[in-house]
Protein backbone atom coordinates (compact mmCIF):
# COMPACT_ATOMS: atom_id res chain seq x y z
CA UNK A 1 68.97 89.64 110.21
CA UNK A 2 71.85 92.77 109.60
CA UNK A 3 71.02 95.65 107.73
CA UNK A 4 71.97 94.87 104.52
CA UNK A 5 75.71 96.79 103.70
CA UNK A 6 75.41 98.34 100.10
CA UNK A 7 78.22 100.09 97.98
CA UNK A 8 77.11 102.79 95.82
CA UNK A 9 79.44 104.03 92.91
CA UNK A 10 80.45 107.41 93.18
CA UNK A 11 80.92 109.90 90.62
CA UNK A 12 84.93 111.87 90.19
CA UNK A 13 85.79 115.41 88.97
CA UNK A 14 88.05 116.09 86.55
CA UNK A 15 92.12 116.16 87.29
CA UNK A 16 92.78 119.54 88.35
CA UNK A 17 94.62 121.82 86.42
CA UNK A 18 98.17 122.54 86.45
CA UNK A 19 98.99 124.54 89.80
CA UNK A 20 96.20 123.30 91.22
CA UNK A 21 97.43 121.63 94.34
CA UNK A 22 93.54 120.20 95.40
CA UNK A 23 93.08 116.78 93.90
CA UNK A 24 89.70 115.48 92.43
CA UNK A 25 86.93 114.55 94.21
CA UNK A 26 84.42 111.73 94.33
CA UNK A 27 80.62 113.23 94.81
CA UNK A 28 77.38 111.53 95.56
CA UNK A 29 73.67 112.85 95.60
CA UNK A 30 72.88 112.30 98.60
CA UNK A 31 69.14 110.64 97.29
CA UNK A 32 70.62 107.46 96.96
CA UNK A 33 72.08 107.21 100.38
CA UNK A 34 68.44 108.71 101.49
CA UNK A 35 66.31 106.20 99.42
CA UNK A 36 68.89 103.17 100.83
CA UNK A 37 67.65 104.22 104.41
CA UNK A 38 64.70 104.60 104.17
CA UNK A 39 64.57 100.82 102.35
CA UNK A 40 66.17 99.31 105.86
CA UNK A 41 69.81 99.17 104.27
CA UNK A 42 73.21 100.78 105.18
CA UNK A 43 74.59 102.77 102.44
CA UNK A 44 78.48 102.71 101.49
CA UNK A 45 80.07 105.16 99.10
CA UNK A 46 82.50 103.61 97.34
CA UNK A 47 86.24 104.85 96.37
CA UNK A 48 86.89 104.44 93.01
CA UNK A 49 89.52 101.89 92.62
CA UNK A 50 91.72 100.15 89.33
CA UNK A 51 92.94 97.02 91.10
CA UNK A 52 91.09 93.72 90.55
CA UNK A 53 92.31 92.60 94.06
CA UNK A 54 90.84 96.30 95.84
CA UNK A 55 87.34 95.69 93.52
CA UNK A 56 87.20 91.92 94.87
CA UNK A 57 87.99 92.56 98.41
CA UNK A 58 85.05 95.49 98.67
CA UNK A 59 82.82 93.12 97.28
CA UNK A 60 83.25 90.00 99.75
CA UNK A 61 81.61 92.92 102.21
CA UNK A 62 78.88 94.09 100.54
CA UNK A 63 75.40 92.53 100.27
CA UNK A 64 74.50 94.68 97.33
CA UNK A 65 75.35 97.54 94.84
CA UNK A 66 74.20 100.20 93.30
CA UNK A 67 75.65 101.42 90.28
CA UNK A 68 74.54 105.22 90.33
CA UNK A 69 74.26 107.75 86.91
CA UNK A 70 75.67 110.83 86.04
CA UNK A 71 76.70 113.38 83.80
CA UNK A 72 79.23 111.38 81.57
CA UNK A 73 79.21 108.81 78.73
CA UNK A 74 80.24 105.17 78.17
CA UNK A 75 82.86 105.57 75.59
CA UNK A 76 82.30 103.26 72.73
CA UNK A 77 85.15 101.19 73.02
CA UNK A 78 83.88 99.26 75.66
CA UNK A 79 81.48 98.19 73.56
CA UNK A 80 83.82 97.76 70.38
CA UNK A 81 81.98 101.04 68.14
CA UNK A 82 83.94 104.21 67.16
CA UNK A 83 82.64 107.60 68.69
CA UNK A 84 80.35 110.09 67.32
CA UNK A 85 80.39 113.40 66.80
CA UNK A 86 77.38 113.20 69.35
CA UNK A 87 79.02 111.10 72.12
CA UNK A 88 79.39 113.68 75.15
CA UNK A 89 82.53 114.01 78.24
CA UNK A 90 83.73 110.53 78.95
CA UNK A 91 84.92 109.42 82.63
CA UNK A 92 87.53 106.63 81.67
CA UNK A 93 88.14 105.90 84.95
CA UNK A 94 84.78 105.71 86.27
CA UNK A 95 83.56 103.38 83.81
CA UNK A 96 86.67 101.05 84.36
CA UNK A 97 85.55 101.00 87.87
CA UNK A 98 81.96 100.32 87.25
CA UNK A 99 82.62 97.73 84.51
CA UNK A 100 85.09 95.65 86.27
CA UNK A 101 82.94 95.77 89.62
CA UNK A 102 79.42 94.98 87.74
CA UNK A 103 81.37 92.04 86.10
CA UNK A 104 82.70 90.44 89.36
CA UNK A 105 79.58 91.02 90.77
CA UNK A 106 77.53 89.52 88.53
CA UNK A 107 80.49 86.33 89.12
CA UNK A 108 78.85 86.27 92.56
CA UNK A 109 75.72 86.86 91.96
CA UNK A 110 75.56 90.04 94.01
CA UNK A 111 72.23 91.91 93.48
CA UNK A 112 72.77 94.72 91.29
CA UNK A 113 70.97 97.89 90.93
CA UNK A 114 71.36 100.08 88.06
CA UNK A 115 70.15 103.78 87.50
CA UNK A 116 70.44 105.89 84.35
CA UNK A 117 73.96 105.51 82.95
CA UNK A 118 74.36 102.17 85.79
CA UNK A 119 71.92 100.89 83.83
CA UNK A 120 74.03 101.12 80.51
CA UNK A 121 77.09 100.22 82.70
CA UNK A 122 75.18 96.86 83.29
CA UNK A 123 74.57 96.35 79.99
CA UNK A 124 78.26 97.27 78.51
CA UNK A 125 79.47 94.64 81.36
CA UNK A 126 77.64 91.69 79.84
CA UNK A 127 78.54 92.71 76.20
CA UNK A 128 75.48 94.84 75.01
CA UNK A 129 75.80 98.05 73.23
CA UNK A 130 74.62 101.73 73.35
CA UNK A 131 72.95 104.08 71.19
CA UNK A 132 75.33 106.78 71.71
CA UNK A 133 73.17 109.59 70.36
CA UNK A 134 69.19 108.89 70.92
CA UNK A 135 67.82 112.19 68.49
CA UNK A 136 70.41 111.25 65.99
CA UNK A 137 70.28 107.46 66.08
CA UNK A 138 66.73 106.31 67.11
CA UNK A 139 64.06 108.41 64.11
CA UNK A 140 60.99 109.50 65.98
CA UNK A 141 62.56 109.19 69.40
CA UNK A 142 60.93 111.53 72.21
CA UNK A 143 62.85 113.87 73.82
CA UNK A 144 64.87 111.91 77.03
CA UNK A 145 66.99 114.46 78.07
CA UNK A 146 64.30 115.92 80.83
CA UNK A 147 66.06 116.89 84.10
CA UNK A 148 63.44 119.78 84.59
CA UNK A 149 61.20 117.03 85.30
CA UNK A 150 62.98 114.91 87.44
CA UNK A 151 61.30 115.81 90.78
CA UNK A 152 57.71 114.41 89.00
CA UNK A 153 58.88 112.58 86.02
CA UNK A 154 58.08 113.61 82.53
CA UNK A 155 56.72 110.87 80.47
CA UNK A 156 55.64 107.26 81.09
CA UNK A 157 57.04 103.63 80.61
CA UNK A 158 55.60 100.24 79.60
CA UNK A 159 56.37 97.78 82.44
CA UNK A 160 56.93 94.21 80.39
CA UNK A 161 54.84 91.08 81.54
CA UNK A 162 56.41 88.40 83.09
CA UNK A 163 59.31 90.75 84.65
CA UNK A 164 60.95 91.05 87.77
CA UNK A 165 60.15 94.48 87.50
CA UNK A 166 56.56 93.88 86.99
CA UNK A 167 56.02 92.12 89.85
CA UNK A 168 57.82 94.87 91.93
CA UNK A 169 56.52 97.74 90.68
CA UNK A 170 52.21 96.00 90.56
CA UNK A 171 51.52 98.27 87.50
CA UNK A 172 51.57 97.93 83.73
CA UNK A 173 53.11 101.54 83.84
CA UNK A 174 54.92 104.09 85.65
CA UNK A 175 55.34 108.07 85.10
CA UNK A 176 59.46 108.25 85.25
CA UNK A 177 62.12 110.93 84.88
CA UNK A 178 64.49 110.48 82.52
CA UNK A 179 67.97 112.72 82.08
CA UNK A 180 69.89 110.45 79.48
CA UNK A 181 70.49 111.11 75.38
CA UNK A 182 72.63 107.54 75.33
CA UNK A 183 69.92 103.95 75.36
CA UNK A 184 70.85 100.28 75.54
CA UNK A 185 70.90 99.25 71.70
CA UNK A 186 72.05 95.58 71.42
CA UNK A 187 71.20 93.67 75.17
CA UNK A 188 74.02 92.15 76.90
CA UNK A 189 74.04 88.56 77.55
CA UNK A 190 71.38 86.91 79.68
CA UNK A 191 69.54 90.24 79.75
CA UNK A 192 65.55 90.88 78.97
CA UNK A 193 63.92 94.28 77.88
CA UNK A 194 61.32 94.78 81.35
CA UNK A 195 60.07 98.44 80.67
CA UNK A 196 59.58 100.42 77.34
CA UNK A 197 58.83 104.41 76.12
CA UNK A 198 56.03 104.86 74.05
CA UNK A 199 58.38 105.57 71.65
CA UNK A 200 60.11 102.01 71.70
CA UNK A 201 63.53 103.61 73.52
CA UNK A 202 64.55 100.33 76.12
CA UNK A 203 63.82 102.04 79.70
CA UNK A 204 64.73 99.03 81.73
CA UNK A 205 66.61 95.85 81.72
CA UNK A 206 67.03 92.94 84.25
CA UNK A 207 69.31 89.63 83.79
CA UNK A 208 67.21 86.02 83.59
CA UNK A 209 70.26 84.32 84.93
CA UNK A 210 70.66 86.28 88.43
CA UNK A 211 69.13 86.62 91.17
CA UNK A 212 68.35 90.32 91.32
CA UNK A 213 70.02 92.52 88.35
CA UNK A 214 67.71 95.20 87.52
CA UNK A 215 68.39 98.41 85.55
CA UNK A 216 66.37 101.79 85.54
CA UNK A 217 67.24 104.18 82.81
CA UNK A 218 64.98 106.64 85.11
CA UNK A 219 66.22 108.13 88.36
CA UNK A 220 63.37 106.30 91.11
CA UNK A 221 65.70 107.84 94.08
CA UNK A 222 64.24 111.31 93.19
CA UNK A 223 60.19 109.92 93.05
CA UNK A 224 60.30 107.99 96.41
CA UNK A 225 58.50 110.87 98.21
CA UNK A 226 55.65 110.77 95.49
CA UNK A 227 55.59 107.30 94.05
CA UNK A 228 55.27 103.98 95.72
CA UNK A 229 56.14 102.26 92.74
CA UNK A 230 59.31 104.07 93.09
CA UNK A 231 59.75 102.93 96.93
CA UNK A 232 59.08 99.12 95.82
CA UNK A 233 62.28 98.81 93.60
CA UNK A 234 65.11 99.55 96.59
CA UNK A 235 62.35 97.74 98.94
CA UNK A 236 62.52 94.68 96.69
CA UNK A 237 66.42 95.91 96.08
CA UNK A 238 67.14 95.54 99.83
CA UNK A 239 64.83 92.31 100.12
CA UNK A 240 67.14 90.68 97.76
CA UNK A 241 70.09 92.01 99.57
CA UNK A 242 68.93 90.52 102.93
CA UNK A 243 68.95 87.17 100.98
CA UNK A 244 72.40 87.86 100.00
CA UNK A 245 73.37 87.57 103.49
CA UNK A 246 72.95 83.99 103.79
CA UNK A 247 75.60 83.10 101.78
């Protein structure tokens, strides 16, 4: 059996500014290439690209994808709420991207990983919403917003019985590190709660009517090296990928 082919969405930098003749750029950590690897797959960064027709295409040659975080927020129209003073920078196109690939994706059944804001992405795409302000929104809530910590993680998560992400991961909980102030409120469709804070913020989400959809609202690339928790969710990522093949 091939190594397993699997996109990875990138992140963009603003438009430059006027007289700026150097156009934006789409960046990747280079973890998730590293933690793709090391799982026995071949990693593809993806451009980020409007057209239904370009999304559908790079999908009929993938066996997987992995819809990466970063520094931005869903904006709340894609989940039909106004903004908040508290929503943060917004990457339109990015999320356009990400939504209309998760949803054809999820047409095909294409395993789907999601980490941090992919997570959310997931979510939005199968018409859940968002907390869009955790310490403002959720009373009590910890502090999630810990990317000192996210070489060792910073505080731990309930694993759910009777998950997919149970049975990956062999534990009842995991330390994680967690860099997000935005949380899946209302789930999408088809989608169960699989991992929990202490302090009831959702942490993880997988679909009951795919194959392999799972969503991370920690960053497991980083822990690989210390974890093998962490190592079992792009193993059993990859796994699933390898099945994709088949079809």
């Amino acid at each position: 059996m091939k190594q397993p082919l699997i996109g990875i969405t990138p992140d963009i930098t603003a438009r430059p500014r006027s007289g700026n003749k150097a156009g934006p750029l789409i960046v990747l950590h280079e973890r998730y290439a590293r933690a793709l690897q090391q799982a026995g797959a071949i990693p593809l960064i993806l451009p980020i690209a409007s057209s239904q027709a370009t999304i559908r295409k790079l999908l009929e040659r993938l066996d997987g994808l992995v819809v990466s975080g970063g520094n931005f927020d869903i904006h709340p129209r894609f989940y039909g709420e106004k903004p908040t003073k508290r929503l943060g920078k917004v990457i339109e196109e990015r999320t356009q991207f990400e939504l209309g690939l998760i949803s054809l994706a999820l047409e095909r059944d294409t395993p789907i990983l999601g980490v941090c804001g992919g997570a959310q992405a997931i979510n939005v795409a199968l018409g859940g919403s968002l907390y869009q302000d955790i310490g403002t929104q959720i009373p009590g809530a910890a502090e999630h917003e810990q990317g000192k910590l996210k070489d060792r993680g910073g505080h731990k998560v309930k694993i759910h019985d009777g998950t997919k992400l149970r049975q990956i991961a062999g534990r009842a909980t995991l330390e994680v590190n967690t860099t997000h102030h935005q949380a899946v409120k209302k789930l999408g469709t088809g989608l169960i709660v699989n991992a929990s804070a202490e302090d009831g913020v959702i942490e993880g989400i997988e679909s009951k009517d795919h194959a392999f959809v799972l969503g991370v609202q920690w960053h497991p690339e980083f822990l690989t090296q210390r974890d093998r928790s962490q190592r079992k969710i792009f193993a059993a990522f990859v796994s699933a990928c390898k099945g994709r093949q088949a079809f």
